[in-house]
Protein backbone atom coordinates (compact mmCIF):
# COMPACT_ATOMS: atom_id res chain seq x y z
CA UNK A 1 11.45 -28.45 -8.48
CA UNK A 2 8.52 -30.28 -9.71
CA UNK A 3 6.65 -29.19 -13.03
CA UNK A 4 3.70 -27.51 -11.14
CA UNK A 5 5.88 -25.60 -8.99
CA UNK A 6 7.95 -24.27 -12.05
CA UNK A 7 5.27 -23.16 -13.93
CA UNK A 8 3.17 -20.82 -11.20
CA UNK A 9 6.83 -19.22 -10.72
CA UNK A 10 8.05 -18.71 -14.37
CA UNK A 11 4.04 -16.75 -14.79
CA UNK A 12 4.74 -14.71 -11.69
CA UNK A 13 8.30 -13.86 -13.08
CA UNK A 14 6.97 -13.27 -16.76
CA UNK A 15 3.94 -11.28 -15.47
CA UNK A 16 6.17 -8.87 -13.49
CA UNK A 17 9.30 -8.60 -15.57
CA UNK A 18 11.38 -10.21 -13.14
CA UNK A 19 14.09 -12.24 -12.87
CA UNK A 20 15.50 -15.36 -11.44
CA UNK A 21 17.38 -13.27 -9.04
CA UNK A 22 14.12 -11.89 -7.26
CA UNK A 23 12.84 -15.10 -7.17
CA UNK A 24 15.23 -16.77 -5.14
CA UNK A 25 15.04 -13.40 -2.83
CA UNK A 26 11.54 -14.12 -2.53
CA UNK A 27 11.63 -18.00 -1.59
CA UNK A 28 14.56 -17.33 1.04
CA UNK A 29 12.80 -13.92 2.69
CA UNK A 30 9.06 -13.75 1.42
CA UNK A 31 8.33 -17.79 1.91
CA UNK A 32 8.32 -17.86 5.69
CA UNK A 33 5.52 -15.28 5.87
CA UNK A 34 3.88 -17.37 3.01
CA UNK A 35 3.72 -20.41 5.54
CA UNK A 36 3.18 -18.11 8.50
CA UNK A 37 -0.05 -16.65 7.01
CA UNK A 38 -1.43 -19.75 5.74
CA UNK A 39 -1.55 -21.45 9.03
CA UNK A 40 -2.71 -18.09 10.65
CA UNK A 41 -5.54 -18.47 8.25
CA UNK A 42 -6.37 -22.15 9.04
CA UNK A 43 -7.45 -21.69 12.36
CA UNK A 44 -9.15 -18.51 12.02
CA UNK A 45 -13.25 -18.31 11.58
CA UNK A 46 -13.09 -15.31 8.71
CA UNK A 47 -10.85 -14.57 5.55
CA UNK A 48 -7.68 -13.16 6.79
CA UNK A 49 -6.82 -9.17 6.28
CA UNK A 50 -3.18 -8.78 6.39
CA UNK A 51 -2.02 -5.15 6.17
CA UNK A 52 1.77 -4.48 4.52
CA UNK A 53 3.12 -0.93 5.30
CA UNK A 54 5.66 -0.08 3.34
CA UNK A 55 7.34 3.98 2.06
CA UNK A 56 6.66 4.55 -2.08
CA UNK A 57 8.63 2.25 -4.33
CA UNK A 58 9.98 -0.31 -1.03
CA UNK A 59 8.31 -3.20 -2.94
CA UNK A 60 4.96 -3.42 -1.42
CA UNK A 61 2.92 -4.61 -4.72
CA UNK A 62 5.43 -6.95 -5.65
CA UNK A 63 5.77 -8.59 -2.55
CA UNK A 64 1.83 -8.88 -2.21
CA UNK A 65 1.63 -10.45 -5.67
CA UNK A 66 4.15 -13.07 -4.91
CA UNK A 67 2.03 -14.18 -2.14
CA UNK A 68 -1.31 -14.57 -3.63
CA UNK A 69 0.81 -16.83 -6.28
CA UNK A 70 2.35 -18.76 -3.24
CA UNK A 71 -0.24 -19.48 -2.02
CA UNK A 72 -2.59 -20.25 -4.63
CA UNK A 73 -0.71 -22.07 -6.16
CA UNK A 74 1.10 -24.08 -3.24
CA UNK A 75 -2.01 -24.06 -0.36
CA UNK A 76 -4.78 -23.54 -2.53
CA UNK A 77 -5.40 -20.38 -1.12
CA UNK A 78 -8.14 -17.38 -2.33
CA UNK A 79 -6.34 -14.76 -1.52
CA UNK A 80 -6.29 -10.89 -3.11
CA UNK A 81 -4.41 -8.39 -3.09
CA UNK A 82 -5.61 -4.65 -2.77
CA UNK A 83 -3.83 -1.20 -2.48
CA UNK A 84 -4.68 1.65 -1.03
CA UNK A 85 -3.68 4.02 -3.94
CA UNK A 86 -7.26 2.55 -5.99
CA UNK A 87 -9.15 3.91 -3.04
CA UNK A 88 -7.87 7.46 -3.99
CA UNK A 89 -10.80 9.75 -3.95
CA UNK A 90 -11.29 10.78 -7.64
CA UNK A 91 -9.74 13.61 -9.16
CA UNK A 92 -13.26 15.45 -9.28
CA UNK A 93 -13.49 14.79 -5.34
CA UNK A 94 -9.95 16.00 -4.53
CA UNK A 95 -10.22 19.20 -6.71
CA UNK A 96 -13.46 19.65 -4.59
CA UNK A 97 -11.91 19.14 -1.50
CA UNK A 98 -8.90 21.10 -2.64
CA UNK A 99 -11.29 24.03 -3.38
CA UNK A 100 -13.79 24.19 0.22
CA UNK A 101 -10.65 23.36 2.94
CA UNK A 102 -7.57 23.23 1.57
CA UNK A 103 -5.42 23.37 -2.23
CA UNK A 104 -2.36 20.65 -0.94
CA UNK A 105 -5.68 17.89 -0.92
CA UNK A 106 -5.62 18.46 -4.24
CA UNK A 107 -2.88 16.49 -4.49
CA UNK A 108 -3.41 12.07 -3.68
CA UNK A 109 -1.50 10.31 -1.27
CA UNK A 110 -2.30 11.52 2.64
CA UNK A 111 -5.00 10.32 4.60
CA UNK A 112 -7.66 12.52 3.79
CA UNK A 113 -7.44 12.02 0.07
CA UNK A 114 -9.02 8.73 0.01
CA UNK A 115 -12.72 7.12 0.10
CA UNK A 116 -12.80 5.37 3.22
CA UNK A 117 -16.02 4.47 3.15
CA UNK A 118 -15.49 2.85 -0.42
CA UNK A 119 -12.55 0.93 0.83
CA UNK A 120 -14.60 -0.07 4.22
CA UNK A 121 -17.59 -1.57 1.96
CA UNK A 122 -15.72 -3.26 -0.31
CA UNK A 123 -13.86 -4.78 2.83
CA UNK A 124 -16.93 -5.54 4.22
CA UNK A 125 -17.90 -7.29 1.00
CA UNK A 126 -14.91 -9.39 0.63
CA UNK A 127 -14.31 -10.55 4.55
CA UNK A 128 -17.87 -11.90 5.35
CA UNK A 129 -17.59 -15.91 5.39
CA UNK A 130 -19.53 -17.17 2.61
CA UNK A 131 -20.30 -14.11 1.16
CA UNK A 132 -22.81 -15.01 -2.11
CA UNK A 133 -22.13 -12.17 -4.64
CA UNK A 134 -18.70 -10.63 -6.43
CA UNK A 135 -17.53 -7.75 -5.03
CA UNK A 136 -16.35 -4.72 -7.14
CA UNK A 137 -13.20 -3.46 -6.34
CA UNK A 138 -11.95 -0.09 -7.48
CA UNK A 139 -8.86 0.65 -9.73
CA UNK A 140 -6.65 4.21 -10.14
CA UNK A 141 -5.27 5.32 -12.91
CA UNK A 142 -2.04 7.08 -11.47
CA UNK A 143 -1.17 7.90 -15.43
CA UNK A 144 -4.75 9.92 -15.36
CA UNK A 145 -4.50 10.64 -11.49
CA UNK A 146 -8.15 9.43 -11.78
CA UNK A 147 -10.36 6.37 -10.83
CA UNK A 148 -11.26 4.40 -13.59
CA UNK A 149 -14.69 3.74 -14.46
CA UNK A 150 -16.71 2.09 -12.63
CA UNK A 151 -17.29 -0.26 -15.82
CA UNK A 152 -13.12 -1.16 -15.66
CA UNK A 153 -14.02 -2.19 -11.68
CA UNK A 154 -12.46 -5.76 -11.01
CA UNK A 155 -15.25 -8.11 -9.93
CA UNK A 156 -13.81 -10.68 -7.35
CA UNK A 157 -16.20 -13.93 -6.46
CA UNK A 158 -16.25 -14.22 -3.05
CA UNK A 159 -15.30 -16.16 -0.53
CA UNK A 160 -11.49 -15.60 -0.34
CA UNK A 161 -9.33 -16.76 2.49
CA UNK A 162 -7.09 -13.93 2.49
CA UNK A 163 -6.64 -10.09 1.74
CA UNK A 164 -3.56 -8.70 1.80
CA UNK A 165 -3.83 -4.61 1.87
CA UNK A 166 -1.04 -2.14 0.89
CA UNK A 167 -0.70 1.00 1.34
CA UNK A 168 2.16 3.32 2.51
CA UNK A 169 0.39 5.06 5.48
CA UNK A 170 -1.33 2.40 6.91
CA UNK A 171 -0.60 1.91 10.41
CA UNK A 172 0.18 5.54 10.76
CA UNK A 173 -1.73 7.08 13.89
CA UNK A 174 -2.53 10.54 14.56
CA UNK A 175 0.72 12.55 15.90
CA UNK A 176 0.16 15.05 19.27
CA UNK A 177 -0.47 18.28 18.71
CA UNK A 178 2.99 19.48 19.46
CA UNK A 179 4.50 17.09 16.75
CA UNK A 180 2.10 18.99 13.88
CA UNK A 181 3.88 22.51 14.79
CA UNK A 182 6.90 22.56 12.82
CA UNK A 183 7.12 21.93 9.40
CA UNK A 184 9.16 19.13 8.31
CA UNK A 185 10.13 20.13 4.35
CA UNK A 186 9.94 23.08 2.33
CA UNK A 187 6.26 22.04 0.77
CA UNK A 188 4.69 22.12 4.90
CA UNK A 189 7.16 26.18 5.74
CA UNK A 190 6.05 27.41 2.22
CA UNK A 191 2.16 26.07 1.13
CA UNK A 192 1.28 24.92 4.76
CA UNK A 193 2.55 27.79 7.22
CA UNK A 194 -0.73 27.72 9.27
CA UNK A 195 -0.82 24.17 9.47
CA UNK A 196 -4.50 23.73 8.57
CA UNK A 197 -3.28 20.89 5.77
CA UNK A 198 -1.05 18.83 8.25
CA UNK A 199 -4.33 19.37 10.54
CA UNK A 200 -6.49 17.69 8.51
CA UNK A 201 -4.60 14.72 7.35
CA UNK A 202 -4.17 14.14 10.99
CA UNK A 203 -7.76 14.51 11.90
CA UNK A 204 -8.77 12.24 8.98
CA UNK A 205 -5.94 9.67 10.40
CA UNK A 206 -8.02 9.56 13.76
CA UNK A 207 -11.24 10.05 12.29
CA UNK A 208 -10.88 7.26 9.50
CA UNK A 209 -7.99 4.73 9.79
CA UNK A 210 -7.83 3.62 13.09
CA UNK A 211 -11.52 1.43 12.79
CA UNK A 212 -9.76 0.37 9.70
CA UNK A 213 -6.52 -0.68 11.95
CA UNK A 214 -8.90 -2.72 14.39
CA UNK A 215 -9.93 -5.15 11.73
CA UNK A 216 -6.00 -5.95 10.61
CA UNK A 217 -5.55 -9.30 11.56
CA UNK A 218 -1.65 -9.95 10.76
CA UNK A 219 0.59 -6.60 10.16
CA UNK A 220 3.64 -6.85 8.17
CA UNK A 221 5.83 -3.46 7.23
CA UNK A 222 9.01 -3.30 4.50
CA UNK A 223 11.33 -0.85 6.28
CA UNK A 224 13.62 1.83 4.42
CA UNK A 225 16.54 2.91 5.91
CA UNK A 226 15.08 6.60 5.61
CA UNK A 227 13.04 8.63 4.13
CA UNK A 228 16.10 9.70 1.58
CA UNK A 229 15.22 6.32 -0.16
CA UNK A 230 12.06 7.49 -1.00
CA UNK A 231 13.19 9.76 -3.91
CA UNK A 232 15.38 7.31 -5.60
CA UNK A 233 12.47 4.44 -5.79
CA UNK A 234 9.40 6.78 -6.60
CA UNK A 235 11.39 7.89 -9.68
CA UNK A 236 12.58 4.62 -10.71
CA UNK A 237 8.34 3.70 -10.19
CA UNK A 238 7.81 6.48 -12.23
CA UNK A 239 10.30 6.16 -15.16
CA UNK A 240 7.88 2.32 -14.97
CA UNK A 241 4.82 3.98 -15.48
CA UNK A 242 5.85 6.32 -18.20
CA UNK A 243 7.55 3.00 -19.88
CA UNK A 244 4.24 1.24 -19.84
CA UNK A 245 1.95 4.07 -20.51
CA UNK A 246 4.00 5.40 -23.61
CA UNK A 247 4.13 8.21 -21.85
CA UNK A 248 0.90 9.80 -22.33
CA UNK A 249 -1.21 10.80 -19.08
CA UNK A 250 -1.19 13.82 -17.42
CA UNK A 251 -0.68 11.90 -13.72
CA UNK A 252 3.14 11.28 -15.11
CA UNK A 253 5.85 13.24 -13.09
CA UNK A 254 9.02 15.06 -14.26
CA UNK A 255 12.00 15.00 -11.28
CA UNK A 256 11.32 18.45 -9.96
CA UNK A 257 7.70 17.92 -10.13
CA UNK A 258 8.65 14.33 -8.19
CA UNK A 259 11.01 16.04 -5.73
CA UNK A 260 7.92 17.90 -4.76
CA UNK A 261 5.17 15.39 -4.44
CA UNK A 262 7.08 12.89 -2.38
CA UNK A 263 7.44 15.71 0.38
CA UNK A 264 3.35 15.30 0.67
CA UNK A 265 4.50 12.21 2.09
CA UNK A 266 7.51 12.82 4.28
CA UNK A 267 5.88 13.66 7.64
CA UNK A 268 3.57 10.81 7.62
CA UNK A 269 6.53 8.34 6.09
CA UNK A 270 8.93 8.89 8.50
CA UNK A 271 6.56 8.86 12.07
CA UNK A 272 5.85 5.29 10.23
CA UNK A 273 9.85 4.81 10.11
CA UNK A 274 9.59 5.39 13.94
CA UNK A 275 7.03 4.01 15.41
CA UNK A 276 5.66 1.07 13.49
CA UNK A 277 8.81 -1.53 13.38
CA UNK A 278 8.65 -2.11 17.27
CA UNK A 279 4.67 -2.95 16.80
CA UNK A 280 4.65 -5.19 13.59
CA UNK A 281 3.89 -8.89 13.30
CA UNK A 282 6.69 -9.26 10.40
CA UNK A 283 9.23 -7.10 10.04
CA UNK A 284 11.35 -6.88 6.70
CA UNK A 285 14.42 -3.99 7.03
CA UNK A 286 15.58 -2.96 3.69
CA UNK A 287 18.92 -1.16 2.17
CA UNK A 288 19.56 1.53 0.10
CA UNK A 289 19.01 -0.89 -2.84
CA UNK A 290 15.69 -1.90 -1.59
CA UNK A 291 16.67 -5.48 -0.89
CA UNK A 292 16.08 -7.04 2.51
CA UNK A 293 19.04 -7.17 4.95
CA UNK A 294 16.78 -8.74 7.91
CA UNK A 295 13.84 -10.30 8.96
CA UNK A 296 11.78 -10.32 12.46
CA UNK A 297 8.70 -12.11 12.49
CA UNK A 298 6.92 -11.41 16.01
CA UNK A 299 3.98 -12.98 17.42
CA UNK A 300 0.62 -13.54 14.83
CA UNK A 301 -1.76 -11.35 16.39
């Protein structure tokens, strides 16, 4: 391994607290989509938006932020990395929302609950070829359950070559009717009986994702074994936060209040589990230990 090479990977393992063990995980399973992306990108006549599905605490950021290093450092690639969680709508906005339709939007995390118009601007900023000005790009505070200032905004110089987005529902499309009827956890039987909640997320899926989905050049999705996984890796994310934000912030989550929040997400997680593996362009399948046990890489869209 050449000095160049060393030094890109020791920042990416120092800047995310990993260890040599991920890193030779990456370079065996993450590497080929590296390479796969970058020549995707060198024919193509506009920056490059990758989206990575993936259910809370499969890896998703991590994963991202080992390919903009790849291939910064080793192509000489612009790429960025965005989530979906900093296009949250802000606490304000969801407390508004939670107030005139329904008090479960309160809550972030389903389709409905973010600013789709914020996220399809700054999109729009960071994909045009040639663009002239920086783009500001959002940030959440999950600590404050709040978006930060506009003031703490990253501004990213365009052009970029790449954008890889994250977020755990995208993908997702709008279930049948039929499918909304019965609940699927206690949270949808007890706080949801009329279904107006599950209603809306699903509207909002059609309404607002799918011209989102139609501008996803490359899809890649990190699949859990089930949705029992999800518990287990939110909390360890969450034990991460509260590490790194002292534990002050009123966004931080004890295990009952946890147990709770990640059944928000359980309809919408698992109709991802079954229907978006067979329609990926790169498909990782995890374990129960969140690391990779196989890898399918279809055809580049």
């Amino acid at each position: 391994m050449n000095h160049h090479a060393a030094s890109w990977q020791e920042a990416f393992c120092s800047q995310h607290r990993l260890g040599q063990d991920y890193l030779l995980h990456a370079q065996k399973w993450f590497d080929p989509l590296a390479d796969a992306l970058a020549g995707h990108q060198h024919g193509a006549s506009h920056p490059l938006l990758v989206a990575v599905n993936g259910c809370q605490g499969s890896g998703k950021t991590t994963l991202c932020a080992y390919l903009c290093s790849r291939l910064a450092a080793q192509r000489q690639l612009r790429v960025l990395a965005l989530s979906l969680d900093d296009f949250y709508l802000s606490r304000a906005e969801r407390q508004a929302l939670a107030a005139d339709t329904h008090p479960l939007l309160g809550t972030r995390g389903v389709p409905g609950t973010h600013d789709m118009a914020l996220l399809g601007a700054t999109l729009e900023g960071l994909l045009v070829p040639g663009a002239p000005h920086p783009v500001a790009v959002p940030r959440f505070d999950k600590a404050r359950d709040d978006r930060r200032p506009r003031t703490a905004w990253d501004e990213v110089a365009a052009p970029l070559d790449i954008v890889l987005l994250e977020g755990w529902c995208l993908g997702a499309r709008p279930q049948e009717a039929a499918q909304l009827v019965a609940p699927v956890n206690q949270l949808e039987r007890l706080e949801d009986a009329d279904g107006r909640w599950r209603g809306y997320v699903n509207a909002a899926l059609a309404r607002d994702y799918l011209a989102l989905y139609q501008r996803v050049d490359c899809w890649v999705m990190l699949q859990a074994p089930s949705f029992a996984s999800v518990y287990t890796w939110r909390l360890e994310q969450e034990e991460k936060l509260r590490a790194a934000s002292g534990g002050a912030g009123q966004g931080l989550m004890g295990e009952a209040e946890l147990a709770r929040f990640i059944q928000f997400y359980q309809r919408l997680t698992e109709h991802c589990l079954a229907t978006l593996p067979a329609q990926v362009d790169h498909l990782y399948t995890l374990d129960a230990r969140r690391r990779i046990s196989g890898y399918r890489q279809g055809a580049v869209a």
